[in-house]
Structures are given as C-alpha cells and as structure tokens.
C-alpha atoms as a PDB file:
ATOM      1  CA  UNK A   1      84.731  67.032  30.958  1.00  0.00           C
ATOM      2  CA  UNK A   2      84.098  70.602  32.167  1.00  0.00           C
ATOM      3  CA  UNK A   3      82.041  71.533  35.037  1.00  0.00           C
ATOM      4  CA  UNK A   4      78.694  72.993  34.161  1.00  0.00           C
ATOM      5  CA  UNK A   5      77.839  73.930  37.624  1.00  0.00           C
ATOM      6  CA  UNK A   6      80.794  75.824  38.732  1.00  0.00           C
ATOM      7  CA  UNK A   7      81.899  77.286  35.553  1.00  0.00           C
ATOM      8  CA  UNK A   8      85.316  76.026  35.206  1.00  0.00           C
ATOM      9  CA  UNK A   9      86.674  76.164  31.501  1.00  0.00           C
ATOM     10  CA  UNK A  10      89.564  73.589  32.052  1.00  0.00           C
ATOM     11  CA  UNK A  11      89.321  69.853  32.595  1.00  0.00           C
ATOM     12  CA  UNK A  12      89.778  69.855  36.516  1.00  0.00           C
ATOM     13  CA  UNK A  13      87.769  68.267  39.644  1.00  0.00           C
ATOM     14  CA  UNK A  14      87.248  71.113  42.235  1.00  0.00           C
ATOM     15  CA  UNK A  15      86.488  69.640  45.602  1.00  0.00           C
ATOM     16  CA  UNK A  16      84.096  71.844  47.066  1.00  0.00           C
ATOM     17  CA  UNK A  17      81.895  72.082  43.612  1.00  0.00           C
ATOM     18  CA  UNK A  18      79.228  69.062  44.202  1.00  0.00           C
ATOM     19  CA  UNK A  19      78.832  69.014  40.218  1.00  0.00           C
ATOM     20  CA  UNK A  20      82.959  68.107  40.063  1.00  0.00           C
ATOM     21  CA  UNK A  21      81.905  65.304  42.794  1.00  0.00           C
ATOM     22  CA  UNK A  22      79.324  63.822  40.233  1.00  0.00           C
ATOM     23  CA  UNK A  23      81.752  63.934  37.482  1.00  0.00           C
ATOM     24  CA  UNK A  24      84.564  62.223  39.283  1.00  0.00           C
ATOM     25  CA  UNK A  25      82.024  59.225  40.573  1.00  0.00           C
ATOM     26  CA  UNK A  26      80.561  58.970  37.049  1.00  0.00           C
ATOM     27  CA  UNK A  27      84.128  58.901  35.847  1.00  0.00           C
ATOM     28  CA  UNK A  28      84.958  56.079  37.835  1.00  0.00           C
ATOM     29  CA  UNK A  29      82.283  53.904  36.076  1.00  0.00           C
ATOM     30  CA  UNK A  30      82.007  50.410  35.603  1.00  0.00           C
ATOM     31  CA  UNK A  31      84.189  49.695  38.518  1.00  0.00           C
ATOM     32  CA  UNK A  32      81.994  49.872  41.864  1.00  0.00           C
ATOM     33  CA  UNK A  33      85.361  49.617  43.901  1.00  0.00           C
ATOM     34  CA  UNK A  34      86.773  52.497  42.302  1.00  0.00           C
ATOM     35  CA  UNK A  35      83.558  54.214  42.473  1.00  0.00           C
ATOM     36  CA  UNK A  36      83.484  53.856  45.941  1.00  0.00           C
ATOM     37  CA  UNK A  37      87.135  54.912  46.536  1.00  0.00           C
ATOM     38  CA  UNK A  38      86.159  58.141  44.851  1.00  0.00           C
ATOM     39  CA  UNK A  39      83.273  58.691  47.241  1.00  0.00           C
ATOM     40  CA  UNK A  40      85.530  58.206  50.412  1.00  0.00           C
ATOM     41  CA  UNK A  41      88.512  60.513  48.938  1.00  0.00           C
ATOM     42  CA  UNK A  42      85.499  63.136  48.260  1.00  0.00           C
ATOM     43  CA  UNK A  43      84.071  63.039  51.638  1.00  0.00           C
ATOM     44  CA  UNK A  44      87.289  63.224  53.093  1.00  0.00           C
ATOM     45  CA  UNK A  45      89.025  66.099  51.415  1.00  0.00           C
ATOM     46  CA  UNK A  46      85.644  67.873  49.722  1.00  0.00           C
ATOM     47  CA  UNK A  47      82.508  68.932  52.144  1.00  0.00           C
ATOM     48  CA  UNK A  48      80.294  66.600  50.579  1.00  0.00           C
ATOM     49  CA  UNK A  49      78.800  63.820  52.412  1.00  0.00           C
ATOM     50  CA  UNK A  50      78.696  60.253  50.732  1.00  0.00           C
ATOM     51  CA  UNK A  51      74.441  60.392  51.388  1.00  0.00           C
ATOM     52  CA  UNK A  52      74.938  63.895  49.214  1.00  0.00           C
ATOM     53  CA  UNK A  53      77.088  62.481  46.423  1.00  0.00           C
ATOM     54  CA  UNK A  54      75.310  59.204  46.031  1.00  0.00           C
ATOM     55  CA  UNK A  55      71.853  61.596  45.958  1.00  0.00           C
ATOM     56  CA  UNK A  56      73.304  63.993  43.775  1.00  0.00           C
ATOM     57  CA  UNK A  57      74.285  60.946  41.556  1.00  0.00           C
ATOM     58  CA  UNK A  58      71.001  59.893  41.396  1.00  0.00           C
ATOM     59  CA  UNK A  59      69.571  62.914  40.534  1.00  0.00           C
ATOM     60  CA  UNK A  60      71.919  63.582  37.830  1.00  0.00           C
ATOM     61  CA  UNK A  61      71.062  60.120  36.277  1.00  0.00           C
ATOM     62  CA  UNK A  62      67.652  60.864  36.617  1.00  0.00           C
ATOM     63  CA  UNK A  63      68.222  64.190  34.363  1.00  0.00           C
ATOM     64  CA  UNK A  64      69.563  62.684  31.804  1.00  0.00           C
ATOM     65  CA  UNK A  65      67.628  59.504  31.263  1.00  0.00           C
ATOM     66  CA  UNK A  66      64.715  61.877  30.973  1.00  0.00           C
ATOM     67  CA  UNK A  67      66.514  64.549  28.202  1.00  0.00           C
ATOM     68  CA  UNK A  68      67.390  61.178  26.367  1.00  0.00           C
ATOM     69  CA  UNK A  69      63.198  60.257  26.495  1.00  0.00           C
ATOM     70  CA  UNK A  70      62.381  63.892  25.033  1.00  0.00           C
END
C-alpha cells in the first residue's frame, strides 16, 4: 500500500499527496458510506476537493482497467 506518487516507502496516508487520497477512497471499497466518510475527512483535513478526489478516482480506475486490457 505505498504511495507511488509521493514516494513514501512506509504504509501511511499523507493528506496533502492526492495519490494517498485515491488510496484511502479505494481502500474504503465496497462500502459507499465509508467511502464517502473518507471523502469528507479528506476534504476537510487534506486540500483536496471532493470534485478532485472523485475525478482523480476516476482517472485512476480508468488507468488500470486499460493496463489490465494490454
């Protein structure tokens, strides 16, 4: 569960690293409640906005559906 995008070699969230934001959504996965409860904590305490998590979400699902098709 490290970070990719800021570099991080432990198993930590950092708030202000969007890529850490993606992870702890993802993480909260099935449970849409708990997903949401993530997004509200992040745009609270992090400086991400909940349009810029649930985009970078997308995003990040769209990267790896396509790696999984090549």
């Amino acid at each position: 569960m490290n970070c990719v995008k800021c570099q991080t070699d432990k198993p930590i969230y950092i708030h202000t690293c969007l890529g850490c934001a993606v992870r702890l959504v993802k993480s909260a996965r099935p449970s849409r409640k708990k997903q949401e409860m993530m997004i509200l904590y992040i745009s609270h305490y992090g400086k991400f906005s909940r349009d810029t998590i649930l985009e970078a979400l997308k995003n990040d699902t769209a990267n790896a559906t396509s790696a999984k098709l090549s």
